[in-house]
Protein backbone atom coordinates (compact mmCIF):
# COMPACT_ATOMS: atom_id res chain seq x y z
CA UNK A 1 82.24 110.63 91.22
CA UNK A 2 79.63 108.16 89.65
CA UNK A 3 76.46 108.02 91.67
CA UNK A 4 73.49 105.96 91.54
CA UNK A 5 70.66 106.37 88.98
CA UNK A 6 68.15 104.66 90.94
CA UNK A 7 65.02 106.51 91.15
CA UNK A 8 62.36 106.20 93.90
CA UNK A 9 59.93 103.34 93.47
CA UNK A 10 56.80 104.76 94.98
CA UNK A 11 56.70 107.94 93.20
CA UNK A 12 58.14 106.38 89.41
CA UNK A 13 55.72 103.47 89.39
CA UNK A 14 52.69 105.18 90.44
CA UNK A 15 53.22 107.79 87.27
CA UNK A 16 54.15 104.94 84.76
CA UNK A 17 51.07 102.80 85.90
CA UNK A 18 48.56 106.04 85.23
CA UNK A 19 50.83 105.96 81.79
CA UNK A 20 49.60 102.38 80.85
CA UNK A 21 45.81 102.70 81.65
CA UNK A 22 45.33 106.03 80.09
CA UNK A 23 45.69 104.53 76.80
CA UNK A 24 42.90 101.99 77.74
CA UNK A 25 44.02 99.18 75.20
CA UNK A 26 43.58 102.06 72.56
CA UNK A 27 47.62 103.21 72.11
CA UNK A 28 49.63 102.33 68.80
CA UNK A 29 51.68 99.61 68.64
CA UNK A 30 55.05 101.59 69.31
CA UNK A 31 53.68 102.95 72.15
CA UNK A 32 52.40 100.16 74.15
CA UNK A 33 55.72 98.54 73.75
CA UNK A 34 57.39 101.78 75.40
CA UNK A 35 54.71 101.72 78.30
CA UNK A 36 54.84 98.47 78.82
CA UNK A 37 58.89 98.34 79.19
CA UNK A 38 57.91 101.12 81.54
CA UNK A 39 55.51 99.44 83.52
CA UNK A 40 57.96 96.46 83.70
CA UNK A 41 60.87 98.85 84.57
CA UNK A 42 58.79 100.13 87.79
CA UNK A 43 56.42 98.01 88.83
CA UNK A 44 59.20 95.41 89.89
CA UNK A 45 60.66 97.59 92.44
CA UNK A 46 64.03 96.76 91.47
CA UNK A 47 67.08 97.77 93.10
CA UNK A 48 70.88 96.96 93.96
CA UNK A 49 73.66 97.41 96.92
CA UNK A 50 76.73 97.50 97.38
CA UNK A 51 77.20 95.62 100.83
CA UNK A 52 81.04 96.50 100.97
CA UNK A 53 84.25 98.17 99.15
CA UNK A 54 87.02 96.79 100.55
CA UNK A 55 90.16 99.12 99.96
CA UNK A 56 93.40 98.76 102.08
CA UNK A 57 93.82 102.32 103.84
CA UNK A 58 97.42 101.94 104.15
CA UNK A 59 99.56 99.47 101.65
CA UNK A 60 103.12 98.22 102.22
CA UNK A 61 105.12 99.09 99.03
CA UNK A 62 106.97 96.09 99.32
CA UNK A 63 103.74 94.08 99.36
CA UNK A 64 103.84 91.72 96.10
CA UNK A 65 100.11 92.46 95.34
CA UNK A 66 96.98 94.36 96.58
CA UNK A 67 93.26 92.54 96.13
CA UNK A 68 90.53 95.49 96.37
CA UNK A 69 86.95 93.54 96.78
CA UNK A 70 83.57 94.77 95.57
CA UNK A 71 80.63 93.09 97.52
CA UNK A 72 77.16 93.59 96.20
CA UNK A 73 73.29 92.66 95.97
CA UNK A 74 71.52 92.71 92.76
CA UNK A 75 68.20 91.67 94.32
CA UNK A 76 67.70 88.61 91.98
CA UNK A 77 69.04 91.14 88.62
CA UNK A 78 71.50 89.65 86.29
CA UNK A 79 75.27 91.16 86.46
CA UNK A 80 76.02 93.36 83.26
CA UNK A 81 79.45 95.07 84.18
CA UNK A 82 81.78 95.73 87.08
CA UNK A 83 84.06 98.51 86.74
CA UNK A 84 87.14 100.15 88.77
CA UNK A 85 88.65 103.21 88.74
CA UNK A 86 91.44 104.68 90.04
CA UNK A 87 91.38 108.56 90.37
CA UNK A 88 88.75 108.68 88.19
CA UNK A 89 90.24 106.55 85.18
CA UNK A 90 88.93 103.07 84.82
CA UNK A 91 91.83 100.47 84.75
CA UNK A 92 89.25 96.72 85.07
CA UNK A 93 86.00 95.80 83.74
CA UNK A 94 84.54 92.83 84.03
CA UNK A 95 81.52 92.13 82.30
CA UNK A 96 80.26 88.38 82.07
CA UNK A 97 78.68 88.31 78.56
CA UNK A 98 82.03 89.01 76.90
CA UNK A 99 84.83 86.65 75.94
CA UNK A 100 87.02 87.01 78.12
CA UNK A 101 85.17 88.71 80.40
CA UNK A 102 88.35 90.55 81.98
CA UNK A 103 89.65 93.45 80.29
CA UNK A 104 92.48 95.97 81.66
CA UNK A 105 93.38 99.43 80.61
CA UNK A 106 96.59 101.28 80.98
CA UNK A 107 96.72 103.93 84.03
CA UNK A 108 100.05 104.75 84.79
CA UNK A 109 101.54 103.36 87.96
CA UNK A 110 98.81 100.74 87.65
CA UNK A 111 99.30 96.83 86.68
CA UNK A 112 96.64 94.43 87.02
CA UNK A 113 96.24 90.30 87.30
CA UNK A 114 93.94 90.13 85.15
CA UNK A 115 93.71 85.64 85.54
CA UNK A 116 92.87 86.92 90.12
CA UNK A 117 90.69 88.91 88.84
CA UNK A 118 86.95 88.48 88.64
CA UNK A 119 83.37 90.18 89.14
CA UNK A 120 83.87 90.12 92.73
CA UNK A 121 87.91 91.70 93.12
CA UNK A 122 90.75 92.54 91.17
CA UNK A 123 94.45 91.95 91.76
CA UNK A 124 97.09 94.26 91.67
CA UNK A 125 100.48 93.65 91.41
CA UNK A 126 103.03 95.72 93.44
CA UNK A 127 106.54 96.61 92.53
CA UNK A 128 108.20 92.90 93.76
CA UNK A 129 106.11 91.42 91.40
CA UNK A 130 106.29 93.57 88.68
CA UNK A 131 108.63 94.33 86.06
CA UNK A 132 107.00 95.93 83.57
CA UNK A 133 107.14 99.17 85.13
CA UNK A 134 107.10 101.77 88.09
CA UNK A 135 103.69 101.30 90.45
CA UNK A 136 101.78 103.78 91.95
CA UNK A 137 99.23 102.47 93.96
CA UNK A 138 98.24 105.84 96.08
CA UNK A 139 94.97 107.27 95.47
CA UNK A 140 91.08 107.13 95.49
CA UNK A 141 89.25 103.93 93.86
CA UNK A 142 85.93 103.35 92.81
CA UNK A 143 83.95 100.35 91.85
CA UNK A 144 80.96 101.26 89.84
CA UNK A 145 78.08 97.54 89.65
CA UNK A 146 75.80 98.23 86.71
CA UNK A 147 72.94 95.28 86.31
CA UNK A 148 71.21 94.07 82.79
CA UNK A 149 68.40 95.47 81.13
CA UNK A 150 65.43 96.32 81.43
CA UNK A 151 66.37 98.02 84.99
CA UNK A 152 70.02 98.59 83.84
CA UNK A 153 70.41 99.89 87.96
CA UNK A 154 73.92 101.11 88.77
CA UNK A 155 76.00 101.54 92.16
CA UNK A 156 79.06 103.65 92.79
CA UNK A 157 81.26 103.21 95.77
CA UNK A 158 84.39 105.01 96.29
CA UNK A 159 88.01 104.54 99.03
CA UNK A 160 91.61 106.19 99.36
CA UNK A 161 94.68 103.89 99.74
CA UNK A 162 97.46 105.43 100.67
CA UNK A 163 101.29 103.95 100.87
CA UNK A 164 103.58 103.79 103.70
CA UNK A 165 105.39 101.91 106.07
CA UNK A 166 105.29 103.77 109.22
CA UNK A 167 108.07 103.70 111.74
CA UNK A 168 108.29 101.30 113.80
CA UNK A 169 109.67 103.26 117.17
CA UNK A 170 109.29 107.04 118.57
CA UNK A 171 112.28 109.17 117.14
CA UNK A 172 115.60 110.02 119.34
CA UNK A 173 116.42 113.05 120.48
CA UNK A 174 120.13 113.57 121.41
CA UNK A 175 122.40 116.39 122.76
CA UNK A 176 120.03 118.00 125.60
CA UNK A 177 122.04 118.23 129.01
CA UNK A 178 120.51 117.77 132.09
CA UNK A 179 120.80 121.92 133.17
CA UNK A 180 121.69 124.91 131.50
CA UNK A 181 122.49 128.37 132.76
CA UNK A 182 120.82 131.56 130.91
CA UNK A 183 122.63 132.33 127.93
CA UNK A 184 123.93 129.47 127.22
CA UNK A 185 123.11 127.49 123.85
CA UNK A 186 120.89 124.49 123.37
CA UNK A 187 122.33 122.03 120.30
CA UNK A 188 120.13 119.00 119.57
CA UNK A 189 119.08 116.85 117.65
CA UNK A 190 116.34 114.74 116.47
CA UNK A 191 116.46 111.65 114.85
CA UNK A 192 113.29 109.46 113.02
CA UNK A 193 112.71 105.62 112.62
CA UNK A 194 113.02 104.40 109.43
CA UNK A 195 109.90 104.67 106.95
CA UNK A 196 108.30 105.31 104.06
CA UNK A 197 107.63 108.16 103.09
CA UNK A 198 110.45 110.02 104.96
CA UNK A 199 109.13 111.37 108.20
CA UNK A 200 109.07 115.12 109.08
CA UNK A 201 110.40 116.03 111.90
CA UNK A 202 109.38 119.36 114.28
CA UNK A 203 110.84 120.20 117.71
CA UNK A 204 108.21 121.35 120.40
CA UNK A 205 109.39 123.67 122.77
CA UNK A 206 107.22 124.04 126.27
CA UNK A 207 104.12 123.44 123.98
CA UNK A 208 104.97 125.25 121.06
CA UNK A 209 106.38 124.47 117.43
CA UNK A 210 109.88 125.94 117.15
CA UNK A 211 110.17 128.32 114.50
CA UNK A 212 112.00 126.34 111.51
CA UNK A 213 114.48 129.15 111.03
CA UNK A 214 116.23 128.04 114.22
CA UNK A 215 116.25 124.56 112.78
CA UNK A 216 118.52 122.60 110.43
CA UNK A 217 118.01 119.74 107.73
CA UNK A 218 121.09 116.98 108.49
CA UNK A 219 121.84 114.44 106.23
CA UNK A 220 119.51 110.63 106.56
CA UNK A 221 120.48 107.76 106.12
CA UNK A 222 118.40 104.62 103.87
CA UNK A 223 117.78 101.61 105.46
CA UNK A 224 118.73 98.36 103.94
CA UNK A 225 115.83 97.20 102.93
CA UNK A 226 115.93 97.76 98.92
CA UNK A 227 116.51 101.36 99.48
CA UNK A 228 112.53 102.24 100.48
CA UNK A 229 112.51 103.17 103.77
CA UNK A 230 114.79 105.99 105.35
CA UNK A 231 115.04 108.29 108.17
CA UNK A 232 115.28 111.92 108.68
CA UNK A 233 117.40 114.02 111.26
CA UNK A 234 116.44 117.48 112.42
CA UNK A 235 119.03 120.01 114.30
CA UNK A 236 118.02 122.64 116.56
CA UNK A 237 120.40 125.26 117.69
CA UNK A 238 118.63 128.32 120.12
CA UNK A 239 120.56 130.85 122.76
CA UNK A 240 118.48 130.06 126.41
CA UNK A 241 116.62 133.17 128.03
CA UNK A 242 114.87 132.97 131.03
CA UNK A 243 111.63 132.75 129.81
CA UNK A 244 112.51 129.27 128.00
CA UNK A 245 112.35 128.10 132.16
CA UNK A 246 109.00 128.89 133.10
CA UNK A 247 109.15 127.69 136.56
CA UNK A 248 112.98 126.40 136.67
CA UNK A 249 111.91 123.25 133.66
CA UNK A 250 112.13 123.56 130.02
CA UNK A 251 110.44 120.67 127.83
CA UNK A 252 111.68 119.86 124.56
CA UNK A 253 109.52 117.34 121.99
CA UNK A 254 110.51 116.26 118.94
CA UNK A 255 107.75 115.03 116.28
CA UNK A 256 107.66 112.81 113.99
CA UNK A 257 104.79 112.30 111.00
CA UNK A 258 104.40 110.61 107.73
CA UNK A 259 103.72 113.54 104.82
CA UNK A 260 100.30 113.01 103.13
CA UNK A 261 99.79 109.25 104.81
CA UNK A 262 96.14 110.78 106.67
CA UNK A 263 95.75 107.37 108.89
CA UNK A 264 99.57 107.68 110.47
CA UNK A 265 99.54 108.87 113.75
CA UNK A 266 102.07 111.23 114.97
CA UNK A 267 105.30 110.32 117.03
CA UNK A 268 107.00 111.91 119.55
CA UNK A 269 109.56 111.75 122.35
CA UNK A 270 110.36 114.68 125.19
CA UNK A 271 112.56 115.15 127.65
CA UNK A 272 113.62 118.01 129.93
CA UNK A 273 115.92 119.89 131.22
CA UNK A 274 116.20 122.53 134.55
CA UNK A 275 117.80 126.01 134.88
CA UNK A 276 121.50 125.56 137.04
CA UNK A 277 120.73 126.11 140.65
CA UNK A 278 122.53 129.64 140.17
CA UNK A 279 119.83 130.63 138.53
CA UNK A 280 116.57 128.81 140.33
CA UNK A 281 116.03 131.83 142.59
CA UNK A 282 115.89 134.60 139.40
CA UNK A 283 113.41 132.05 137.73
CA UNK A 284 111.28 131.34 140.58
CA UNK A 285 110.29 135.42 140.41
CA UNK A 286 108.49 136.98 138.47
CA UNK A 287 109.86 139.95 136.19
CA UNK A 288 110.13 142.92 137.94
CA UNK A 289 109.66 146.19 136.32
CA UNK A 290 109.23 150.02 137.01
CA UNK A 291 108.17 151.40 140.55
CA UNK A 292 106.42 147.87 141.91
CA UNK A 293 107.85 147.50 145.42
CA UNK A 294 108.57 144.81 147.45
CA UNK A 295 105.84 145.13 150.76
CA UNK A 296 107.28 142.24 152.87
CA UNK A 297 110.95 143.76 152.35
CA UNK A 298 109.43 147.45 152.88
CA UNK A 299 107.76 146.07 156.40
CA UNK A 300 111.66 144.49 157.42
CA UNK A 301 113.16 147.95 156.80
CA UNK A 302 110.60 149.49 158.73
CA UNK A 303 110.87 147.01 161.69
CA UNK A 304 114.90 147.42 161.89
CA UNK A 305 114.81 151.35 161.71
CA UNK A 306 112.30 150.98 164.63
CA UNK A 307 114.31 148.41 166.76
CA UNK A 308 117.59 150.55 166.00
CA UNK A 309 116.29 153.84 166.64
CA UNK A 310 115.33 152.85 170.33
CA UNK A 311 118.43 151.32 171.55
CA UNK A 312 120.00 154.32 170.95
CA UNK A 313 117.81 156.26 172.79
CA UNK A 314 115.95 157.94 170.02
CA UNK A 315 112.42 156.58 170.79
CA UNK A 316 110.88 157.92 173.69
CA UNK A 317 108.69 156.65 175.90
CA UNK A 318 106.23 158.65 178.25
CA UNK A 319 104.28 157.37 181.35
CA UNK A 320 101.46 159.54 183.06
């Protein structure tokens, strides 16, 4: 990444202006020339900004052209060049003292109108408009303002654009019965929207990402629309214990999210399902294990033997 060479006014023109009156009218020809570009250079204070980079974060593919904008001060300096990069490799300059002043350069996956282009923005063409070859607009771009001399001041700013057309709905999830008994098996399965690129797809069982070995890649299906967007389907197939019922209820997600696109937002749709009444009581419980006995049982017992042992006669009673 470019950055700015602007120095610090304060500090720069205080040491040039001890430069020019050290010399006290006494320096060589040469070198009151040099100071006094220096003392020119510094004691304006000059400086630049860029006021905005305007940079699509997300970019339809099917989009017939992409304008980036460059928006910047040159606090009364004269333009020298504008220059944009893409990943690092310039594809435009513009620089108003040549003829033309537009000029391209060939960065694959990148095709620019160079007549909507100017100092200001430059024009790219996307894939409907553009026959010459495959585009690739994904990736980082920079606009670097450089101003003429003496100052010769330069400003880098820098912004991602990705490409995508995110689904337009939540994803499906089909196959999930309203109860199951333990041991039976759970077949679903999920199904995204259509977009670009294809979505992946996790299931989310009671919180947690199912492992993907228990999971299934089925075939998708392209949309219509000139073969870009598509969707993805996801099966899940998993034996039910009892602990996949924590508290009678099991909750199944399925996810949906747009590889490498960081300014998608994640999709998802759940529904649930309860353990058969046969088996509501065993879930309610907790697991039993070992010698942990049951007190209020243990105090029932105890009561019956009691009651039983004194109607037959067993129990006896004394009075003084």
């Amino acid at each position: 990444m470019k950055h700015s060479r602007r120095a610090s006014g304060s500090s720069v023109t205080s040491i040039a202006s001890d430069s020019c009156s050290r010399c006290k009218g006494m320096c060589p020809t040469k070198m009151r020339l040099a100071l006094l570009l220096l003392c020119s250079l510094f004691g304006t204070g000059a400086s630049i900004q860029l006021l905005r980079l305007d940079v699509p974060k997300m970019a339809d593919p099917r989009w017939e052209k992409v304008i980036l904008k460059c928006e910047y001060d040159l606090g009364g300096e004269d333009l020298y060049s504008v220059k944009w990069y893409k990943d690092g490799a310039e594809f435009f300059r513009f620089m108003p003292g040549s003829r033309p002043p537009g000029r391209n350069f060939s960065v694959d996956g990148i095709y620019v109108d160079v007549n909507k282009s100017d100092s200001k923005q430059v024009t790219l063409l996307g894939q409907a408009n553009n026959r010459r070859g495959k585009v690739n607009l994904m990736g980082s771009y920079g606009c670097e303002v450089s101003s003429e001399g003496p100052s010769f001041l330069t400003i880098y700013g820098e912004a991602n654009m990705s490409v995508a057309i995110p689904p337009k709905e939540r994803p499906s999830l089909r196959g999930l019965r309203p109860s199951y008994e333990v041991g039976e098996t759970l077949q679903v399965e999920c199904s995204s929207a259509a977009s670009y690129p294809p979505a992946q797809l996790v299931f989310i069982l009671n919180g947690k990402e199912v492992n993907k070995v228990l999971t299934r890649e089925l075939p998708s299906s392209a949309s219509s629309e000139d073969n870009i967007v598509s969707s993805t389907r996801l099966g899940l197939t998993l034996r039910l214990e009892r602990h996949h019922f924590p508290g009678g209820t099991l909750n199944l997600s399925c996810q949906s999210t747009l590889p490498g696109i960081m300014d998608a937002r994640a999709l998802e749709r759940t529904e649930t399902a309860t353990l058969a009444a046969s088996n509501q009581r065993l879930a309610q419980e907790p697991p039993r294990s070992g010698c942990i006995v049951n007190l209020p049982s243990l105090f029932v017992m105890t009561c019956c033997f009691l009651l039983r042992s004194f109607n037959h006669g067993i129990l006896a009673v004394s009075y003084v």
